[in-house]
C-alpha atoms as a PDB file:
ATOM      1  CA  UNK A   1      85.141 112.606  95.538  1.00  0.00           C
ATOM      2  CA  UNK A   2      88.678 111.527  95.819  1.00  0.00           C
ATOM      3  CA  UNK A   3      90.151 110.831  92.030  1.00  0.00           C
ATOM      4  CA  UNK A   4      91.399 107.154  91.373  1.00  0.00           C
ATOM      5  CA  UNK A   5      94.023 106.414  89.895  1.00  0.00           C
ATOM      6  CA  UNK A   6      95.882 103.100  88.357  1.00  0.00           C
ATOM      7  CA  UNK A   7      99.719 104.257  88.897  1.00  0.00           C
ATOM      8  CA  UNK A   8     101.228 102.019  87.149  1.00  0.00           C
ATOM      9  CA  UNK A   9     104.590 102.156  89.160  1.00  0.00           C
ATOM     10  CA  UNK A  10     103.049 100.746  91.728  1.00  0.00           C
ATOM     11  CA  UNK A  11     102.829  97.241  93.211  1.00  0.00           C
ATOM     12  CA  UNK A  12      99.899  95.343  92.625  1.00  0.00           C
ATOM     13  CA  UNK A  13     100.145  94.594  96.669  1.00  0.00           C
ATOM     14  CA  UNK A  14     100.336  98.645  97.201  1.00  0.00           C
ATOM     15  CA  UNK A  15      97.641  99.338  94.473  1.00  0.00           C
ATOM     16  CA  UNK A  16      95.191  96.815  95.704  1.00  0.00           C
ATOM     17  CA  UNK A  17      95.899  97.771  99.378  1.00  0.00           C
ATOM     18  CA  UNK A  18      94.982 101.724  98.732  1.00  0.00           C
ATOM     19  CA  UNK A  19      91.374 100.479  96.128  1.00  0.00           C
ATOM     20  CA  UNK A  20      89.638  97.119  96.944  1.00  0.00           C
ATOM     21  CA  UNK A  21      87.930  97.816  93.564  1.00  0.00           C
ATOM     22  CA  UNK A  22      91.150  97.235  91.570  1.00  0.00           C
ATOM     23  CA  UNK A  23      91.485  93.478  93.273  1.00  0.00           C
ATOM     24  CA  UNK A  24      88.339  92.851  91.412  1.00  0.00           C
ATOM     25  CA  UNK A  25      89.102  94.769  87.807  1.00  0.00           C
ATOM     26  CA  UNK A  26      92.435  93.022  87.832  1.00  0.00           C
ATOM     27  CA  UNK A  27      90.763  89.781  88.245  1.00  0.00           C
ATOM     28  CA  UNK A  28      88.042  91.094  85.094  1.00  0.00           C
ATOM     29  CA  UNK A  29      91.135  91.150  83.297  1.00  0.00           C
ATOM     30  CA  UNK A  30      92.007  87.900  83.998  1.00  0.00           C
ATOM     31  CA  UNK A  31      94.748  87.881  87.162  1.00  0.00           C
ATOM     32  CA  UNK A  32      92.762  85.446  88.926  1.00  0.00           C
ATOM     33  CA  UNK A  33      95.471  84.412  90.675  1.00  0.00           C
ATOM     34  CA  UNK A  34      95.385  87.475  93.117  1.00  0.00           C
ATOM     35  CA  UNK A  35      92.166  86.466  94.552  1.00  0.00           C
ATOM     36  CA  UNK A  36      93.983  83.625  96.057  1.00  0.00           C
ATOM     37  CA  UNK A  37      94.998  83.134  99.059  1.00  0.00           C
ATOM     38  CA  UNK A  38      98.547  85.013 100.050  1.00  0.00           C
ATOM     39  CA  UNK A  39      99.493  85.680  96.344  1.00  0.00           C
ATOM     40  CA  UNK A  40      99.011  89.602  96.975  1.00  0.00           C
ATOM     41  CA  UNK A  41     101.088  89.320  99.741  1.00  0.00           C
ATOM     42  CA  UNK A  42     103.821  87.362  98.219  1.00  0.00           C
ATOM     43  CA  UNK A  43     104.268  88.085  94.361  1.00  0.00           C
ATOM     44  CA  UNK A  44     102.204  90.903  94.599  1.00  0.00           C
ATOM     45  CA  UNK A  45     104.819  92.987  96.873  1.00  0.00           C
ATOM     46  CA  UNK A  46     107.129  92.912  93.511  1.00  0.00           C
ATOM     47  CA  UNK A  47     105.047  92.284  90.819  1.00  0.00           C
ATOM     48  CA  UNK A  48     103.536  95.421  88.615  1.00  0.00           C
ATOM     49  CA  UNK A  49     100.448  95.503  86.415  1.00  0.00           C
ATOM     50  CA  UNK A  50     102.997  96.335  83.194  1.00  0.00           C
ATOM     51  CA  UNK A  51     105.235  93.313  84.338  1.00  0.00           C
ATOM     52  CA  UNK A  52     102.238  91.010  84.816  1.00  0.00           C
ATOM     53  CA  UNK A  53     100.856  91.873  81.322  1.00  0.00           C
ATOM     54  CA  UNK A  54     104.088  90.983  79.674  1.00  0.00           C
ATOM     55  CA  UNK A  55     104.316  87.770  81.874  1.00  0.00           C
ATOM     56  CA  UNK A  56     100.970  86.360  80.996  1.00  0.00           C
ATOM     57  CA  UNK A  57     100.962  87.736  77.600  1.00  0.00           C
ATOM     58  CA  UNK A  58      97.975  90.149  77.830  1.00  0.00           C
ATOM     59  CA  UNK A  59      97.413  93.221  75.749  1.00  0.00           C
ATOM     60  CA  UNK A  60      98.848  96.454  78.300  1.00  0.00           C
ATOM     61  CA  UNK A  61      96.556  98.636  76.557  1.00  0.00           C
ATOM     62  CA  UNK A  62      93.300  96.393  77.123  1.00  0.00           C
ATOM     63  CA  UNK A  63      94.079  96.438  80.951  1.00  0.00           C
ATOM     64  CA  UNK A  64      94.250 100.027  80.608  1.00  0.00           C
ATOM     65  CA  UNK A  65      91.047 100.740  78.625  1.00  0.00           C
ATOM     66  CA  UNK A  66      89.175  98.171  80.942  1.00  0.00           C
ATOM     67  CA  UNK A  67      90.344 100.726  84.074  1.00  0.00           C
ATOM     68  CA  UNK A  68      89.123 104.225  82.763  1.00  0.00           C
ATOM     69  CA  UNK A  69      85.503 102.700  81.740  1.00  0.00           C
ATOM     70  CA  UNK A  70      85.502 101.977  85.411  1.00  0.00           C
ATOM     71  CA  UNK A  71      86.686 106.041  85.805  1.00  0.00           C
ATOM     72  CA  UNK A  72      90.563 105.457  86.662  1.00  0.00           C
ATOM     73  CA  UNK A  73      92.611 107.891  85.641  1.00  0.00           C
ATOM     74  CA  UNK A  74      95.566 105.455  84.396  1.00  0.00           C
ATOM     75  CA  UNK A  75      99.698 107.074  85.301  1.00  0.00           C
ATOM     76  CA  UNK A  76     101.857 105.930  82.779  1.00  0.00           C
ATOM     77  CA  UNK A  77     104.564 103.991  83.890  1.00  0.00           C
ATOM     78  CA  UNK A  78     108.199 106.032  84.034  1.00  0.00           C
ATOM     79  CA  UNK A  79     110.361 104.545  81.950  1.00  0.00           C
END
């Protein structure tokens, strides 16, 4: 079974495109917006999960902890 992993480097757009499953944790978290309707295809072509976080003012590390109970191995951002 193919590891998965959050890289946080990533685009939402690319990161959702590669794991359907992260769509759905993302919107857990509360990014609803993604589920609509050409918002992955527009702001999420630039947007990161780190930079979304700080924009809507949730907690990095809850996002995080929310992903490996649902067995992703989370890459740390490169600073």
């Amino acid at each position: 079974m193919k590891d998965k992993i959050l890289d946080l480097n990533k685009t939402v757009y690319e990161l959702c495109s590669g794991d359907s499953g992260i769509t759905k944790l993302l919107e857990a978290v509360g990014f609803r917006d993604i589920t609509k309707p050409g918002m992955l295809a527009t702001a999420g072509r630039f947007m990161t999960i780190p930079k979304g976080a700080k924009m809507k003012n949730f907690n990095l590390e809850t996002i995080k902890q929310t992903f490996a109970e649902h067995g992703y191995k989370i890459k740390e951002e490169s600073t």
